[in-house]
C-alpha atoms as a PDB file:
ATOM      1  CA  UNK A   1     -53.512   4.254   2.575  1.00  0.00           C
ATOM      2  CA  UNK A   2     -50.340   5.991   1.678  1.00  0.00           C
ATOM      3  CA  UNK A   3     -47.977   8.569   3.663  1.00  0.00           C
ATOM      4  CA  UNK A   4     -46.902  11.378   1.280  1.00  0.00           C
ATOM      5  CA  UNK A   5     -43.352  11.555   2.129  1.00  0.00           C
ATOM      6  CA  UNK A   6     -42.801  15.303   2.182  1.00  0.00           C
ATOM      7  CA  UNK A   7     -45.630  16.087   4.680  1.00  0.00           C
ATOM      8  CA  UNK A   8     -46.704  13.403   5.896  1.00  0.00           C
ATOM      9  CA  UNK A   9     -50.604  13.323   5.306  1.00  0.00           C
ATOM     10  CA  UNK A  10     -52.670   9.874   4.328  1.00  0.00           C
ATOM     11  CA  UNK A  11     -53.450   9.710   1.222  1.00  0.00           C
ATOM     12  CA  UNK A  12     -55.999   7.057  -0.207  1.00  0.00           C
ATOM     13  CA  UNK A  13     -54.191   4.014  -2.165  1.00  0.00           C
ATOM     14  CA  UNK A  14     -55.365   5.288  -5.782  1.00  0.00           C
ATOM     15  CA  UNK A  15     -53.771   9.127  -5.189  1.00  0.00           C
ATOM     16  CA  UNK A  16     -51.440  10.023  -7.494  1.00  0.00           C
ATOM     17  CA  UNK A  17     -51.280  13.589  -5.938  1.00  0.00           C
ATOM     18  CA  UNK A  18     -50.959  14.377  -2.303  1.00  0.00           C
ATOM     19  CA  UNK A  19     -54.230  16.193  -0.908  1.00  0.00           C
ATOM     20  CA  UNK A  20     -51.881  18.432   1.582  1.00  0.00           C
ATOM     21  CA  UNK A  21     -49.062  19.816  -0.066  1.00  0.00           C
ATOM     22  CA  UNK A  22     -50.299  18.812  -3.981  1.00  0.00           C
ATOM     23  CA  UNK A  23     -46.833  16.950  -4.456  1.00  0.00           C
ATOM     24  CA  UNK A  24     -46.347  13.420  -6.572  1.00  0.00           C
ATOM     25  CA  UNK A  25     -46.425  10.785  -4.276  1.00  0.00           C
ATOM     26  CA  UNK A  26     -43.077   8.542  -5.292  1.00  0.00           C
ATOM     27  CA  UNK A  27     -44.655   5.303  -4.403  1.00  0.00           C
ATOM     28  CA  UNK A  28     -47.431   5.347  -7.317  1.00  0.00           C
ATOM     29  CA  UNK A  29     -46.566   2.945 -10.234  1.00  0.00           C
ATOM     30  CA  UNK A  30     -47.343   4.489 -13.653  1.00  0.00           C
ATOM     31  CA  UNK A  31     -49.053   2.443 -16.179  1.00  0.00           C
ATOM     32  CA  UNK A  32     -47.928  -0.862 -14.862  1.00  0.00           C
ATOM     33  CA  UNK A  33     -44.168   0.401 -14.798  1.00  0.00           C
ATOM     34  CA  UNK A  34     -42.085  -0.114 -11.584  1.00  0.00           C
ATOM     35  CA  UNK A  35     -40.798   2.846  -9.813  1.00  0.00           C
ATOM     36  CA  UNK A  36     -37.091   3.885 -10.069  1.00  0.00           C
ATOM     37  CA  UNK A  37     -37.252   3.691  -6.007  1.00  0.00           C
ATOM     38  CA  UNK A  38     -38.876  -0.126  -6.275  1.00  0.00           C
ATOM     39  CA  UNK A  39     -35.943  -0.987  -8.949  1.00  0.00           C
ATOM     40  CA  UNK A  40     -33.133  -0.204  -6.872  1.00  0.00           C
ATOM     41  CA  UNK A  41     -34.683  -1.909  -3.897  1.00  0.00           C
ATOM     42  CA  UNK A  42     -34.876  -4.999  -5.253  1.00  0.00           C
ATOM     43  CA  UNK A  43     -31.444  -4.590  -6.849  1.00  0.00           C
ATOM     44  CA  UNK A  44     -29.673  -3.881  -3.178  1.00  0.00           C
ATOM     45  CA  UNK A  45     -31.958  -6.844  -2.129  1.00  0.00           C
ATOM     46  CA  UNK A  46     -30.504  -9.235  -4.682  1.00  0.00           C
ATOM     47  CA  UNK A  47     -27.008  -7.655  -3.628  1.00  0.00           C
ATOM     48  CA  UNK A  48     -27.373  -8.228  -0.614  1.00  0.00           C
ATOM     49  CA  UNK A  49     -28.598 -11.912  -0.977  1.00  0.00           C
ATOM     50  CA  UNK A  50     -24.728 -13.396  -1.705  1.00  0.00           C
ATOM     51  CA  UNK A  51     -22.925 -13.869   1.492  1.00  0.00           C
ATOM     52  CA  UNK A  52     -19.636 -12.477  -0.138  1.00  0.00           C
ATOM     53  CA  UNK A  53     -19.925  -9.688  -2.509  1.00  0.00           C
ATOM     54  CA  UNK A  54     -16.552 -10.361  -3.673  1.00  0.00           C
ATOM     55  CA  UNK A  55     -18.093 -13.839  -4.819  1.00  0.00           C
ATOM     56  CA  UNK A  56     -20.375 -11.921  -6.809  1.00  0.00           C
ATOM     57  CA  UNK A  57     -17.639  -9.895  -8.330  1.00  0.00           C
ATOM     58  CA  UNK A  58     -15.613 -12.740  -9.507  1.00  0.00           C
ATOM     59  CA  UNK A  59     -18.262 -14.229 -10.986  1.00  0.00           C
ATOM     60  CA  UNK A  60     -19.256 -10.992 -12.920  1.00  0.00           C
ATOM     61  CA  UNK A  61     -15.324 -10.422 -13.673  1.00  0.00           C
ATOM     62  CA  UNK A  62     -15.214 -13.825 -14.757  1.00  0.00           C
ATOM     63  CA  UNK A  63     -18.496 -13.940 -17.251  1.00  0.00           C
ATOM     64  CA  UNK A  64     -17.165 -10.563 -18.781  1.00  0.00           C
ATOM     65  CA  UNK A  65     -13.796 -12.781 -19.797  1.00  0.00           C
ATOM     66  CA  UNK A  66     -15.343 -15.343 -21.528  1.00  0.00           C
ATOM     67  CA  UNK A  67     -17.755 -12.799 -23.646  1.00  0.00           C
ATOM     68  CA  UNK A  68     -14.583 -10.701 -24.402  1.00  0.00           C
ATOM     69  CA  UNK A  69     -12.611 -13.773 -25.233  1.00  0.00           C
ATOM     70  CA  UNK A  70     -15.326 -15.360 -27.172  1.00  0.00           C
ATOM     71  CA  UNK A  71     -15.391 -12.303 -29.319  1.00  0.00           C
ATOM     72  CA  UNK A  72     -11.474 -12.055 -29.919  1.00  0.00           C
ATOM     73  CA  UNK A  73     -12.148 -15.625 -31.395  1.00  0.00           C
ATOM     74  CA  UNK A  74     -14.667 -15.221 -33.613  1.00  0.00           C
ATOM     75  CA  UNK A  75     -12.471 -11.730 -35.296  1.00  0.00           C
ATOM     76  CA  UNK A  76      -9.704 -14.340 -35.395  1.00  0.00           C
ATOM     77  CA  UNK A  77     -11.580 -16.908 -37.147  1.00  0.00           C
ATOM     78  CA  UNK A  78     -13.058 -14.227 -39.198  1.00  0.00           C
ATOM     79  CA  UNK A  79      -9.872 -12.842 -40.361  1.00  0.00           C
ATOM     80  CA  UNK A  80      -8.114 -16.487 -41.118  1.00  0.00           C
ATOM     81  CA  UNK A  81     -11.344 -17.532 -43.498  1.00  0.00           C
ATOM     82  CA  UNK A  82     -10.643 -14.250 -45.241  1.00  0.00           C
END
């Protein structure tokens, strides 16, 4: 059974539509996709798994170096072959 969020009324597990008030109940998945509100709860979950989010942030800051300088290298070593 499912609440409908705007008024409140059980709805069976299969509804797409509540019976009440007729309005999309956000907690259906669509053809097998997740739900935007599903997606962003797992991504503040994952967040929210490091004990320092500053940890996390070096380590993002850190990976985005090495791409970018990994790229300067390879136009460098493009340019000298030329």
């Amino acid at each position: 059974m499912k609440r409908c969020p705007y008024c409140k009324a059980l709805n069976s597990s299969d509804a797409v539509f509540c019976w009440r008030c007729y309005k999309r109940l956000y907690s259906v998945d669509i053809d097998g996709y997740r739900t935007l509100r599903r997606r962003i709860r797992e991504k503040v979950r994952e967040i929210l798994q490091y004990r320092d989010i500053k940890e996390l942030l070096r380590d993002k800051i850190r990976l985005m170096a090495e791409r970018e300088e990994e790229k300067e290298r390879e136009k460098e070593e493009s340019i000298q072959e030329k």
